[in-house]
C-alpha atoms as a PDB file:
ATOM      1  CA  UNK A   1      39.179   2.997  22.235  1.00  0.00           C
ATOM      2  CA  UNK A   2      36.294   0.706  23.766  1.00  0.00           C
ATOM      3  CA  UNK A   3      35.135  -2.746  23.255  1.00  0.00           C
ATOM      4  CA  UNK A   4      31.923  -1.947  24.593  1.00  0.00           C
ATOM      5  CA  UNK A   5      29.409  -3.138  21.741  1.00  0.00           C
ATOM      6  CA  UNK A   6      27.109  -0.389  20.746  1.00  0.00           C
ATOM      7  CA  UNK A   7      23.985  -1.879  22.495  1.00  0.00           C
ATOM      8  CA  UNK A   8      24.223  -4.556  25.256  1.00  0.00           C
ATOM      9  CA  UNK A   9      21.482  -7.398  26.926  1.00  0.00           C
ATOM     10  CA  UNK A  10      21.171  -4.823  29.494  1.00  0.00           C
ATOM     11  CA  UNK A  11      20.027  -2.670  27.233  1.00  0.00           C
ATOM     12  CA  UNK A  12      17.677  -4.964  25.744  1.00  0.00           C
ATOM     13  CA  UNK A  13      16.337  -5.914  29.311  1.00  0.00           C
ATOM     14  CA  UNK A  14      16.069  -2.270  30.379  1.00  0.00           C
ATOM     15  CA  UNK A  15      13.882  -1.807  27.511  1.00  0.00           C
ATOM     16  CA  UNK A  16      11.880  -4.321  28.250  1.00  0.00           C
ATOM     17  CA  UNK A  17      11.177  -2.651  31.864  1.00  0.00           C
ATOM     18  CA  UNK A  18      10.181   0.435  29.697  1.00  0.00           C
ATOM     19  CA  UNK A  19       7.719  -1.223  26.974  1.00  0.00           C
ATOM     20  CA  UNK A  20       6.167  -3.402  29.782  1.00  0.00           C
ATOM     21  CA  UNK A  21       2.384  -2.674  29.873  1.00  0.00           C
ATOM     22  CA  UNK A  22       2.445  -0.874  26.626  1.00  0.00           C
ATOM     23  CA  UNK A  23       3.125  -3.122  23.979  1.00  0.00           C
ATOM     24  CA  UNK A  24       1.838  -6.428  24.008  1.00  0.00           C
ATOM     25  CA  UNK A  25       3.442  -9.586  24.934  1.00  0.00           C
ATOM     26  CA  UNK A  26       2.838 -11.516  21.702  1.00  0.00           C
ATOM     27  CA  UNK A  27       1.578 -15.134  21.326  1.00  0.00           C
ATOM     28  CA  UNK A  28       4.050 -17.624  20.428  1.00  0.00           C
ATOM     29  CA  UNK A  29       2.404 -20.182  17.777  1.00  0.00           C
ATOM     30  CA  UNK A  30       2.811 -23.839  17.071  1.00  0.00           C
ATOM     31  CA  UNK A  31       1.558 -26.384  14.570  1.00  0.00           C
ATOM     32  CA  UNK A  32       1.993 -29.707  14.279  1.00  0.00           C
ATOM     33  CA  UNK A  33       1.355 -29.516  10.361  1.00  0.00           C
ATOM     34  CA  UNK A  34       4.485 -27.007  10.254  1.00  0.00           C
ATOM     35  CA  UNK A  35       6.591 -29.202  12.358  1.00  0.00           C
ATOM     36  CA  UNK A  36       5.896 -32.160  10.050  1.00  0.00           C
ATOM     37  CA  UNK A  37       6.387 -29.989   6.853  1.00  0.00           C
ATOM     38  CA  UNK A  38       9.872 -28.455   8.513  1.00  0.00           C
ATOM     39  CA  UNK A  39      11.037 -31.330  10.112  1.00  0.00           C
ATOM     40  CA  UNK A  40      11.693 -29.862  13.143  1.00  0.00           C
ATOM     41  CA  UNK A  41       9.883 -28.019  16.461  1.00  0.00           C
ATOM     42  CA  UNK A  42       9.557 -24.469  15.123  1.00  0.00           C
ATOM     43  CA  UNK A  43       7.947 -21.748  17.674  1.00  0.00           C
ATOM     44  CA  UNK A  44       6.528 -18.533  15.710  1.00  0.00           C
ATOM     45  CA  UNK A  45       7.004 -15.217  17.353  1.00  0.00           C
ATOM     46  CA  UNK A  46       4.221 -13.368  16.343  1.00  0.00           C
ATOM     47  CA  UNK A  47       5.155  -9.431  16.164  1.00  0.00           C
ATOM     48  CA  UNK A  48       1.954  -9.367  13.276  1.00  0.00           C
ATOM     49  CA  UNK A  49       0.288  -9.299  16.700  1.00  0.00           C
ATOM     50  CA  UNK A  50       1.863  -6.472  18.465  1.00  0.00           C
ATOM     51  CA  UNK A  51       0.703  -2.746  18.432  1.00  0.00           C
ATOM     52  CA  UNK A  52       0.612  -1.578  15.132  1.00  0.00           C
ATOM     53  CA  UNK A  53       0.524  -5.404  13.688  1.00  0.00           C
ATOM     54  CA  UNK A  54       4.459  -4.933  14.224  1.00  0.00           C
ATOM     55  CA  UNK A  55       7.258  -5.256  15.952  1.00  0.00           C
ATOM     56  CA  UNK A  56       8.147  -1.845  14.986  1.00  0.00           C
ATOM     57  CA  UNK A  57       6.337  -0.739  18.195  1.00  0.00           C
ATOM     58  CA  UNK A  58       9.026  -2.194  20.355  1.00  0.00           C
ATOM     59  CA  UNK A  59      12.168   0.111  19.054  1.00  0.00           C
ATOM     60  CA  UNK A  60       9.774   2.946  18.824  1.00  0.00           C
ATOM     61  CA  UNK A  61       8.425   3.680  22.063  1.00  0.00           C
ATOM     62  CA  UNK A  62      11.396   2.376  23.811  1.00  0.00           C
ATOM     63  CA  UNK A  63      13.450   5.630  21.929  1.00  0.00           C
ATOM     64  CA  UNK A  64      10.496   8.495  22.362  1.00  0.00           C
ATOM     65  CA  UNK A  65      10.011   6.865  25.736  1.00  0.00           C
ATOM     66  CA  UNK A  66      13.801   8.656  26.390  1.00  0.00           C
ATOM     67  CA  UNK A  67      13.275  12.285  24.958  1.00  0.00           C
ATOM     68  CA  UNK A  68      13.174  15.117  27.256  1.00  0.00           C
ATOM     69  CA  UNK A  69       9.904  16.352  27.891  1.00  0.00           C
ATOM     70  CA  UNK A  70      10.817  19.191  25.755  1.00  0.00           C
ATOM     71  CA  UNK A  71      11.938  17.557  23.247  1.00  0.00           C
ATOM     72  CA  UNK A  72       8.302  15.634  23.324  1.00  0.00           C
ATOM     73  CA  UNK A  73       6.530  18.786  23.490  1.00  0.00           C
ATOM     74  CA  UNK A  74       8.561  19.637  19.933  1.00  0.00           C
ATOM     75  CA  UNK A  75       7.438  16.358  18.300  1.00  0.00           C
ATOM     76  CA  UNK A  76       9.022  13.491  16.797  1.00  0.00           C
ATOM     77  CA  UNK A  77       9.714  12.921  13.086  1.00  0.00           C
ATOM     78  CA  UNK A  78      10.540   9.629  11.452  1.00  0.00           C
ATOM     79  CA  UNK A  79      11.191   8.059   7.582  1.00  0.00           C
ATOM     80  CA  UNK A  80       9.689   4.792   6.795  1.00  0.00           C
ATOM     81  CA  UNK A  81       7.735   2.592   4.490  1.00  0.00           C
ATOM     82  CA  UNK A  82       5.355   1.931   7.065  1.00  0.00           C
ATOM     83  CA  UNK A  83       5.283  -0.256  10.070  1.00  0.00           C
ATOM     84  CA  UNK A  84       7.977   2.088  11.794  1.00  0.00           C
ATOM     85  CA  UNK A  85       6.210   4.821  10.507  1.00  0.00           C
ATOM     86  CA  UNK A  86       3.215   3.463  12.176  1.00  0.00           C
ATOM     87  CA  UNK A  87       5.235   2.731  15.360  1.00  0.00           C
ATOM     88  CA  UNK A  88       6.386   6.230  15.834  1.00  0.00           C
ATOM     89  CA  UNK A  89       3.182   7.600  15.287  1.00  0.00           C
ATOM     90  CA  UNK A  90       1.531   5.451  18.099  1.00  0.00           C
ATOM     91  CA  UNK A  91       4.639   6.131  20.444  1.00  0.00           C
ATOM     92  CA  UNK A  92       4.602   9.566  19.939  1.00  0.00           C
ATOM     93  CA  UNK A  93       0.238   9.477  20.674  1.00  0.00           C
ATOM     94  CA  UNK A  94       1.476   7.277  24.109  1.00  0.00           C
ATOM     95  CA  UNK A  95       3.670  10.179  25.342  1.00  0.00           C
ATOM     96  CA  UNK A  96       1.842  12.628  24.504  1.00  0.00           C
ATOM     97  CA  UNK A  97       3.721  14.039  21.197  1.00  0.00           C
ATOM     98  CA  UNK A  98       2.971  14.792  17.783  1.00  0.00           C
ATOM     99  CA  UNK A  99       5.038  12.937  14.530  1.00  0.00           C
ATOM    100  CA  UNK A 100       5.308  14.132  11.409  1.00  0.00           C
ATOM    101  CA  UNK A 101       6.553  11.221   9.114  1.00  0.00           C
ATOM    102  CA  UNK A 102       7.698  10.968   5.931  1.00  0.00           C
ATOM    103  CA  UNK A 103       6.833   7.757   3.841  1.00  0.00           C
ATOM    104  CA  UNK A 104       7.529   6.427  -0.077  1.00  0.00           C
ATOM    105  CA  UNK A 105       4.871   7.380  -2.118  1.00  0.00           C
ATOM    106  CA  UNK A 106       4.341   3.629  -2.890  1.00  0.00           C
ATOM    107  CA  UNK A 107       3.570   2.758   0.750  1.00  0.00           C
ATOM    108  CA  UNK A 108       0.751   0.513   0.430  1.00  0.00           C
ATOM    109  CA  UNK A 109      -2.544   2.566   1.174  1.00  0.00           C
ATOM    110  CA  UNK A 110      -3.316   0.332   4.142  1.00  0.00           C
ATOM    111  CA  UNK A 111       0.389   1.895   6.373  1.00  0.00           C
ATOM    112  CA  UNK A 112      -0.269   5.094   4.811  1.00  0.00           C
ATOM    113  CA  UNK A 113      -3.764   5.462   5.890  1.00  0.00           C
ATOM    114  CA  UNK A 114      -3.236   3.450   9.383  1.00  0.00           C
ATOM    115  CA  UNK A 115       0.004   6.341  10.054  1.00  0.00           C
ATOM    116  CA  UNK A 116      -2.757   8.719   9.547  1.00  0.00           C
ATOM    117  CA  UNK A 117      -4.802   7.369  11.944  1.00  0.00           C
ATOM    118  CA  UNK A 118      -2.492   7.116  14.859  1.00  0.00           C
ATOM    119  CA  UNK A 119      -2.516  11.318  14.463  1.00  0.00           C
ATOM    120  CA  UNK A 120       0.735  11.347  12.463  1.00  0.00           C
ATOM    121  CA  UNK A 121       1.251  14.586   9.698  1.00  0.00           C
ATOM    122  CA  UNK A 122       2.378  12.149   6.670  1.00  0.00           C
ATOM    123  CA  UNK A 123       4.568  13.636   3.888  1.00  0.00           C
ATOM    124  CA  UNK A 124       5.726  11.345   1.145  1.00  0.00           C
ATOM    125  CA  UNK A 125       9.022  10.916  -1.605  1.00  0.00           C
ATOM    126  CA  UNK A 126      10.402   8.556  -4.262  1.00  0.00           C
ATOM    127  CA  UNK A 127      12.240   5.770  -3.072  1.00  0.00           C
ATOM    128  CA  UNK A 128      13.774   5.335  -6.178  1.00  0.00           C
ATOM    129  CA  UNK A 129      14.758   9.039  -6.730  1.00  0.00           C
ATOM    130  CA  UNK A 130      14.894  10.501  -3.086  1.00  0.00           C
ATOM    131  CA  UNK A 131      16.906   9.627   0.058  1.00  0.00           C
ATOM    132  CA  UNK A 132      15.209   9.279   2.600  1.00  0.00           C
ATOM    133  CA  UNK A 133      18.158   9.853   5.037  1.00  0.00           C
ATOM    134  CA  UNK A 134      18.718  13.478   3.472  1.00  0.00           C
ATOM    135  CA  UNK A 135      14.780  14.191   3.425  1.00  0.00           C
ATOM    136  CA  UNK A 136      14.071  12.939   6.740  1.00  0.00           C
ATOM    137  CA  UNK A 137      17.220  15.161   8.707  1.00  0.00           C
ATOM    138  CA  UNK A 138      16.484  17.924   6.753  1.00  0.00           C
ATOM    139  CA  UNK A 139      12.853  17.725   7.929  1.00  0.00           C
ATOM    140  CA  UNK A 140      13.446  17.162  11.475  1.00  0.00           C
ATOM    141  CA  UNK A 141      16.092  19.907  11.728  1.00  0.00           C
ATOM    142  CA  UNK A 142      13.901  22.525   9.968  1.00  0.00           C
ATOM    143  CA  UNK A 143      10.841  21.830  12.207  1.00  0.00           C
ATOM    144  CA  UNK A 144      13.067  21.219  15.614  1.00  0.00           C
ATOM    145  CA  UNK A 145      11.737  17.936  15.864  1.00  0.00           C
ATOM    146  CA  UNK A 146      13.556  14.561  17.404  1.00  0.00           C
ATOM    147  CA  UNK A 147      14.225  11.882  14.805  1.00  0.00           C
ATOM    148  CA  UNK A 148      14.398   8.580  14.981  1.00  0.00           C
ATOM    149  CA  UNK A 149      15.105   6.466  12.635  1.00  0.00           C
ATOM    150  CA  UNK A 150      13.850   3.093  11.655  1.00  0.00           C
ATOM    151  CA  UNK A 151      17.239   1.176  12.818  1.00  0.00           C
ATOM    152  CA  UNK A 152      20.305   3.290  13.209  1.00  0.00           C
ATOM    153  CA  UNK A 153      19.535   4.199  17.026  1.00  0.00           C
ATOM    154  CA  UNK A 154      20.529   2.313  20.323  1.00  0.00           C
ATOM    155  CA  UNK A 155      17.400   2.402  21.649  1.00  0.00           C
ATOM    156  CA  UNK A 156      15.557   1.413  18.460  1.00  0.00           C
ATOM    157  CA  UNK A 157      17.827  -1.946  18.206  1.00  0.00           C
ATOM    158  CA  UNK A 158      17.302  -2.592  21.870  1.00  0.00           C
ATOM    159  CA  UNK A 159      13.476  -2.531  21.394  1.00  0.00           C
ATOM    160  CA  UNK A 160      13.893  -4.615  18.787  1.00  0.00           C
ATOM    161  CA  UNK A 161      15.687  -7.240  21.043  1.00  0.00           C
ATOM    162  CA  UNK A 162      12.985  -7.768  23.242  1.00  0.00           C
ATOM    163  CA  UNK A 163      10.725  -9.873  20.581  1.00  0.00           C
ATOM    164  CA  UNK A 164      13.423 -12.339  21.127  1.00  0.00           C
ATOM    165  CA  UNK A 165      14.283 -11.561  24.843  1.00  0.00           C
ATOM    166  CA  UNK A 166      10.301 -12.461  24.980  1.00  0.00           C
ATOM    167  CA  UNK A 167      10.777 -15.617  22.709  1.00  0.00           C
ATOM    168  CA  UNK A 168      13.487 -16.956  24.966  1.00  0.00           C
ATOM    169  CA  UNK A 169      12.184 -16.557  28.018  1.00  0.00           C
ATOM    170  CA  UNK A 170       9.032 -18.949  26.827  1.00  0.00           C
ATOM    171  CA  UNK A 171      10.819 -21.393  25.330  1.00  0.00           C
ATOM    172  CA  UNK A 172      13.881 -23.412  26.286  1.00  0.00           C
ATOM    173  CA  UNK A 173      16.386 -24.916  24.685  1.00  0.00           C
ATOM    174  CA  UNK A 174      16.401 -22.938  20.942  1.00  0.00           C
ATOM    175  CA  UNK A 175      19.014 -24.009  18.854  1.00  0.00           C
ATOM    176  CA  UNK A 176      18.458 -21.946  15.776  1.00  0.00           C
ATOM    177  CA  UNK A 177      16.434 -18.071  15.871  1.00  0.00           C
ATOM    178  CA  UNK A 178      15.349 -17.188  12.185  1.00  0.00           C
ATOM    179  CA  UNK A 179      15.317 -13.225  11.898  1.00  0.00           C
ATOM    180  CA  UNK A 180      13.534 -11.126   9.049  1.00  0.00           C
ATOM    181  CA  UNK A 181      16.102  -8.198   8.136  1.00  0.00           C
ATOM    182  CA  UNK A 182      15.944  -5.198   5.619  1.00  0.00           C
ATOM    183  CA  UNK A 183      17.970  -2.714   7.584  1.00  0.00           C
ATOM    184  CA  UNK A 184      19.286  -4.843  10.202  1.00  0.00           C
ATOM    185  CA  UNK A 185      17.646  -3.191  13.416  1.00  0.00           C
ATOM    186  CA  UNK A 186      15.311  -6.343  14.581  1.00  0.00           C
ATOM    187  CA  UNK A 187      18.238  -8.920  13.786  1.00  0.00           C
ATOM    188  CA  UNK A 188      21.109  -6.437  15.546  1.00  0.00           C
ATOM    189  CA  UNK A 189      18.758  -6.499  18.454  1.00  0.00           C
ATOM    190  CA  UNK A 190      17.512 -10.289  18.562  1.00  0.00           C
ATOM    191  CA  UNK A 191      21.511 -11.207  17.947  1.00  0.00           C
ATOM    192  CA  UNK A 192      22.223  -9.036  20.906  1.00  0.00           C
ATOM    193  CA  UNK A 193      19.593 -10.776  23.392  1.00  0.00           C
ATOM    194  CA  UNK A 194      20.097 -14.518  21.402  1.00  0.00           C
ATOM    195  CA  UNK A 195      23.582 -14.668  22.027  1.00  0.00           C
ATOM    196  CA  UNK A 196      23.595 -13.556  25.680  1.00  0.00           C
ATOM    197  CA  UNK A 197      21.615 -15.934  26.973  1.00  0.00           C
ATOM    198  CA  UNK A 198      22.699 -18.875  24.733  1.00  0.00           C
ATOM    199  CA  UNK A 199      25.961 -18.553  22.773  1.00  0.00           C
ATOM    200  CA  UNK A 200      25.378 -21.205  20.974  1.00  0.00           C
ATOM    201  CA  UNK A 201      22.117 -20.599  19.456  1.00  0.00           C
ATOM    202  CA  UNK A 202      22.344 -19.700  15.542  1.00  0.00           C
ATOM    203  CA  UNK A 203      21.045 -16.473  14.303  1.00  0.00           C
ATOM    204  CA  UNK A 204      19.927 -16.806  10.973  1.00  0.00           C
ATOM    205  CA  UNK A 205      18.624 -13.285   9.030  1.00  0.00           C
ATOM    206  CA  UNK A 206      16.263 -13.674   5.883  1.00  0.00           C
ATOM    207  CA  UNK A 207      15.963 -11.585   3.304  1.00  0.00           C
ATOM    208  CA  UNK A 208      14.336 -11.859  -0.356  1.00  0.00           C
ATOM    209  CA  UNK A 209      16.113 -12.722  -3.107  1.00  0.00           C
ATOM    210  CA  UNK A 210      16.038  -8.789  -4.628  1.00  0.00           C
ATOM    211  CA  UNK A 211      17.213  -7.388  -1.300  1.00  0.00           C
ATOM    212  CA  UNK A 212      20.381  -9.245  -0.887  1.00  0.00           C
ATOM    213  CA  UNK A 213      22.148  -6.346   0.672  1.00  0.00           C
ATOM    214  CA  UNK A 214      22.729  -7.786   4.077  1.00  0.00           C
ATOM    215  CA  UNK A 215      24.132 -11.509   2.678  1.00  0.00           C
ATOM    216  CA  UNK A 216      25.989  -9.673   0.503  1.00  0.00           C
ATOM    217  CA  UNK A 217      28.005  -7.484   3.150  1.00  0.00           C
ATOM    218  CA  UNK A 218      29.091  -9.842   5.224  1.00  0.00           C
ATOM    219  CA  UNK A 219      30.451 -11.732   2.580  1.00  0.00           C
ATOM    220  CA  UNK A 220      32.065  -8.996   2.018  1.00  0.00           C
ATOM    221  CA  UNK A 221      33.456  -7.889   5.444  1.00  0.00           C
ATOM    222  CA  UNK A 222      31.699  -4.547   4.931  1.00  0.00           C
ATOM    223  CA  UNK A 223      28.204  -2.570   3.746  1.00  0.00           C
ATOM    224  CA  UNK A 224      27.522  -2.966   0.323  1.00  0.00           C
ATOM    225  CA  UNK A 225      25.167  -1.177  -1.655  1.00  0.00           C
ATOM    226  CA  UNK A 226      22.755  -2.764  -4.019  1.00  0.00           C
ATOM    227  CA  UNK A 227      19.874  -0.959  -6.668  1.00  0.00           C
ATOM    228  CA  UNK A 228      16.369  -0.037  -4.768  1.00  0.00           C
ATOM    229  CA  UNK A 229      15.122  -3.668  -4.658  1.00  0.00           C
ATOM    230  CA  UNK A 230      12.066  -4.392  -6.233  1.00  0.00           C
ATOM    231  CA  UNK A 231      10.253  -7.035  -4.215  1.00  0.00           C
ATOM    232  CA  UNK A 232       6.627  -7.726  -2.405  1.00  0.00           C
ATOM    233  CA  UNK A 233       8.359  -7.910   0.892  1.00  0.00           C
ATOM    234  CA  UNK A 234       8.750  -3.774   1.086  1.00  0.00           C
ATOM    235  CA  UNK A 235       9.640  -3.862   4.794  1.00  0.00           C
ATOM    236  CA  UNK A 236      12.688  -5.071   3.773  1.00  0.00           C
ATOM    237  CA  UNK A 237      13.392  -3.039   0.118  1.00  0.00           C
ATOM    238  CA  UNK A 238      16.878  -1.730   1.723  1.00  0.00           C
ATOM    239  CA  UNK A 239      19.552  -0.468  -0.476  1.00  0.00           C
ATOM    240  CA  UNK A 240      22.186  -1.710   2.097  1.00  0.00           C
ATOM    241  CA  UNK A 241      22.889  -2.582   6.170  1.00  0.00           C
ATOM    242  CA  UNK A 242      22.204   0.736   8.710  1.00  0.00           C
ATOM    243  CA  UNK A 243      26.050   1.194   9.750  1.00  0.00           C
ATOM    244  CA  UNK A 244      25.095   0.727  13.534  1.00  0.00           C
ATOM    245  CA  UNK A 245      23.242  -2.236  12.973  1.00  0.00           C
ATOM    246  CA  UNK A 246      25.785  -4.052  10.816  1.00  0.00           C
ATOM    247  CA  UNK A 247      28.727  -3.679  13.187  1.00  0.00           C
ATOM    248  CA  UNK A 248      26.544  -5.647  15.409  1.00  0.00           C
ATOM    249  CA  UNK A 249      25.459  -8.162  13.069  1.00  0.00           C
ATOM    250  CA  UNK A 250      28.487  -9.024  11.457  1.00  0.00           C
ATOM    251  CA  UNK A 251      29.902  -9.854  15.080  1.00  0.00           C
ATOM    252  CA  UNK A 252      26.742 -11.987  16.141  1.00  0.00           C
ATOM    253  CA  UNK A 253      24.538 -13.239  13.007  1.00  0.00           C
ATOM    254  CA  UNK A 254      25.734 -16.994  11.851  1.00  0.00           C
ATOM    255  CA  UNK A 255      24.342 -16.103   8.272  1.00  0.00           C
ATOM    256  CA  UNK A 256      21.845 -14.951   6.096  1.00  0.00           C
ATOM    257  CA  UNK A 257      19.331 -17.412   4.230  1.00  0.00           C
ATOM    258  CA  UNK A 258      17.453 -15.817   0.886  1.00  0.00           C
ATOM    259  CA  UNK A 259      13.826 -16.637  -0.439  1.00  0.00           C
ATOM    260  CA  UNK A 260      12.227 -16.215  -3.352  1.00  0.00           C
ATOM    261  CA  UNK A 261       9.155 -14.220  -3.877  1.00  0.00           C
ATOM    262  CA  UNK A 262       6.792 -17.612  -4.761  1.00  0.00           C
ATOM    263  CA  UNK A 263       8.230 -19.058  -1.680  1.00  0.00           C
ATOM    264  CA  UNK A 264       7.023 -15.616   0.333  1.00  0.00           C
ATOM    265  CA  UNK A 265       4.151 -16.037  -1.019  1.00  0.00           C
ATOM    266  CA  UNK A 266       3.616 -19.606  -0.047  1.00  0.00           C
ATOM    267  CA  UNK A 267       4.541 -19.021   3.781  1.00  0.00           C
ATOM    268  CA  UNK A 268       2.028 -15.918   3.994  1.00  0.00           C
ATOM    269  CA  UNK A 269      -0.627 -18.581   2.233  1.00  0.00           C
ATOM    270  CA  UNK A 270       0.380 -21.268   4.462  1.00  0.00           C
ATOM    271  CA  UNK A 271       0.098 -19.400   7.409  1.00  0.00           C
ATOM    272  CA  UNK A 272      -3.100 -17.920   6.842  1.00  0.00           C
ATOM    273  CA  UNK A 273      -4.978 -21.262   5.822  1.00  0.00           C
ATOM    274  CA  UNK A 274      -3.287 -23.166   8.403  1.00  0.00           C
ATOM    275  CA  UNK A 275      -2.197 -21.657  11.018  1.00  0.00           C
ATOM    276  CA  UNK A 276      -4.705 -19.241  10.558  1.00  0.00           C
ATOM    277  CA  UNK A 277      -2.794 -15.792  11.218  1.00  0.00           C
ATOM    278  CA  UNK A 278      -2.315 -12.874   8.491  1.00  0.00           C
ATOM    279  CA  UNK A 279       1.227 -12.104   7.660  1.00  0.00           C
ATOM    280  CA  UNK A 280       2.130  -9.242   5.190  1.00  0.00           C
ATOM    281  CA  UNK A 281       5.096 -10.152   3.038  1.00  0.00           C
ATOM    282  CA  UNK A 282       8.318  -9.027   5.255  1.00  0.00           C
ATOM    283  CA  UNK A 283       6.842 -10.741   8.103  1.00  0.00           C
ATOM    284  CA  UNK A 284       6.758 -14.189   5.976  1.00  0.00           C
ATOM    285  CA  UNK A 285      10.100 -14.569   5.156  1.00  0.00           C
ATOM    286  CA  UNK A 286      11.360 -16.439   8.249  1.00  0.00           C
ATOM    287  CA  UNK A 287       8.984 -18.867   7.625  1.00  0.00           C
ATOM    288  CA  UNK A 288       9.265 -19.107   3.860  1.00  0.00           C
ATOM    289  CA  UNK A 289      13.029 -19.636   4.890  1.00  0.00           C
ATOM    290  CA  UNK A 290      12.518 -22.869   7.539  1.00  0.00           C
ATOM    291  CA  UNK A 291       9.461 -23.894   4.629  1.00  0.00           C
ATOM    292  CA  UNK A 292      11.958 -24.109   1.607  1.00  0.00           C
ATOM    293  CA  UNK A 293      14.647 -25.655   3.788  1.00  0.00           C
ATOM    294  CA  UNK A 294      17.184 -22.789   4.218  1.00  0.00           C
ATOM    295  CA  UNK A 295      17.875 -23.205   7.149  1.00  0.00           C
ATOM    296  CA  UNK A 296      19.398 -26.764   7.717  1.00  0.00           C
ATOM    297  CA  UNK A 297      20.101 -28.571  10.853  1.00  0.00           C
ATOM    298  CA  UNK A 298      18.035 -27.281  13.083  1.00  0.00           C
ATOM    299  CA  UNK A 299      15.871 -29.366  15.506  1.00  0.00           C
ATOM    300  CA  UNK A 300      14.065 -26.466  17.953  1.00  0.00           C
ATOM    301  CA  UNK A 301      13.514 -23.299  15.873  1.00  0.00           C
ATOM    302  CA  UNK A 302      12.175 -19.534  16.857  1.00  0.00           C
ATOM    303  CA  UNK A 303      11.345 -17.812  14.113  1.00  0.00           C
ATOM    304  CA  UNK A 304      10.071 -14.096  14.156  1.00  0.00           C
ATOM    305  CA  UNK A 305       7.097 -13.368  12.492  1.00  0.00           C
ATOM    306  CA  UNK A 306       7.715  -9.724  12.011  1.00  0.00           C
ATOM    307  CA  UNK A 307       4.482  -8.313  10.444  1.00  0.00           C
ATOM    308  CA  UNK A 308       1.248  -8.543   9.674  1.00  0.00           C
ATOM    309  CA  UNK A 309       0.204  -5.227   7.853  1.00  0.00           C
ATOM    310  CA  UNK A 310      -1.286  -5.957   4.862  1.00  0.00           C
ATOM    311  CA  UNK A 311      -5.256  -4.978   3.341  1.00  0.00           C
ATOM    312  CA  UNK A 312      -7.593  -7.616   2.214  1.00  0.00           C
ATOM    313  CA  UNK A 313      -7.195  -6.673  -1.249  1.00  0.00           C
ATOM    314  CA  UNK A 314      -3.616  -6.804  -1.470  1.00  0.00           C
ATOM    315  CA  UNK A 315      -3.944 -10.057   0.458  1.00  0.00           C
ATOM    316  CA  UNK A 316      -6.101 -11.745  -2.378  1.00  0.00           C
ATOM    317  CA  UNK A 317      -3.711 -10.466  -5.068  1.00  0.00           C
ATOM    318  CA  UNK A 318      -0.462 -11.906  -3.568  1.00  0.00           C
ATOM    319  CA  UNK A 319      -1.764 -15.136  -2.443  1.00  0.00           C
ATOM    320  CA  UNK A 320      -5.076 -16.032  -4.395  1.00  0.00           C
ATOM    321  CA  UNK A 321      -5.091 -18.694  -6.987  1.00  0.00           C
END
């Protein structure tokens, strides 16, 4: 038996040595209108600016950057609805690898297409019919390829951690981090760098209102499992917490705030006619949280904008008048 948690800050600062020069470095954003409308200092973390418009990128190339070269030479294979998907694609390009990826055949066009691009062999399933798990094992072990998964990985949680390792380092004296979460991998991994260097910072996850899973588990001391959710922010359409990632967030997050789909939409308006920045839907929900005052008390806020994938068209439809 071990107390050792599953993934440590020297994890999350190792892969930070590894991602250094490859992904970006991403902005952190301020507005004076936001501070006024949230009461509060709030610094956005904008991941819709990384590689891939994601954060995604992080977790990604810090795992494929630790295969074996012959493992490499195989390929990589991944499941997602599309920024990891894009991620592993652009990791696997990096190192020199192939991906094959399999993806819900209701990805929006835009990740579908953009997977593509990267040089990724795209295969697709029913969310609502097909797991995704099963699929994407089976794949991998038919074709001998290394998977890794969207969340439920070390390496893909300490990735993740460096976003707020990042946010942290830039600015002092945080007393509240706001976290996007579907499967728990970018708020296991911010938790795990938050915490270390302040314990007294509050983690807060979001998630929307149809994709409770999260809120609901640790209300209930363990992962619960909740219908396919049906919901604009489809980064975070889980059916319930990775099993890695929730032993880690049930030990570090202080809660989980929920939003509403109108009030999704309002933060990815908002940003882009104010702060002028394009968020897709998952990557709003952090700020649609600290907008519709879910998050109370705090004075110096990070939040993580997670995501910025999202077409012109799709844009217009969500958010137009």
């Amino acid at each position: 038996m071990t107390n050792t948690p599953p993934v440590t800050f020297t994890d999350v600062r190792d892969a930070a040595e590894r991602i250094k020069g490859v992904a970006h470095r991403t902005p952190v954003l301020r507005s004076r209108t936001l501070d006024e409308l949230v009461g509060a200092e709030v610094y956005l973390k904008c991941e819709n600016l990384q590689r891939i418009g994601a954060f995604k990128f992080r977790g990604a190339y810090n795992a494929a950057s630790r295969l074996s070269p012959g493992q490499l030479a195989a390929g990589i294979a991944a499941y997602s609805s599309g920024n990891h998907a894009q991620a592993v694609a652009l990791a696997a390009s990096e190192l020199g690898s192939t991906a094959v990826i399999l993806m819900p055949e209701d990805t929006p066009r835009s990740k579908r297409e953009a997977t593509a691009g990267y040089g990724a062999e795209v295969l697709t399933y029913d969310r609502y019919t097909g797991d995704r798990v099963a699929l994407g094992e089976a794949m991998a072990a038919e074709r001998g390829l290394a998977l890794i998964p969207p969340y439920e990985h070390p390496d893909v949680i300490a990735g993740q951690g460096t976003a707020a390792l990042e946010l942290m380092e830039e600015v002092a004296g945080l007393d509240t981090l706001v976290v996007p979460v579907g499967g728990g991998g970018l708020l296991a991994g911010a938790s795990t760098a938050a915490k270390a260097l302040d314990p007294a910072i509050r983690v807060i996850g979001v998630e929307p209102e149809a994709g409770d899973d999260t809120k609901r588990s640790l209300e209930a001391g363990s992962r619960v499992t909740i219908p396919v959710p049906r919901t604009i922010a489809d980064g975070q359409a889980a059916e319930t917490p990775g099993e890695l990632t929730f032993s880690i967030n049930k030990r570090l997050v202080d809660g989980i705030a929920l939003v509403s789909e109108d009030e999704i939409r309002g933060a990815m308006r908002l940003a882009f006619e104010r702060l002028k920045t394009v968020v897709e839907p998952s990557g709003a929900t952090g700020l649609a949280a600290v907008l519709a005052g879910r998050v109370q008390g705090a004075r110096r806020v990070g939040v993580i904008i997670s995501g910025g994938n999202i077409d012109a068209h799709r844009f217009a439809e969500l958010c137009g008048d």
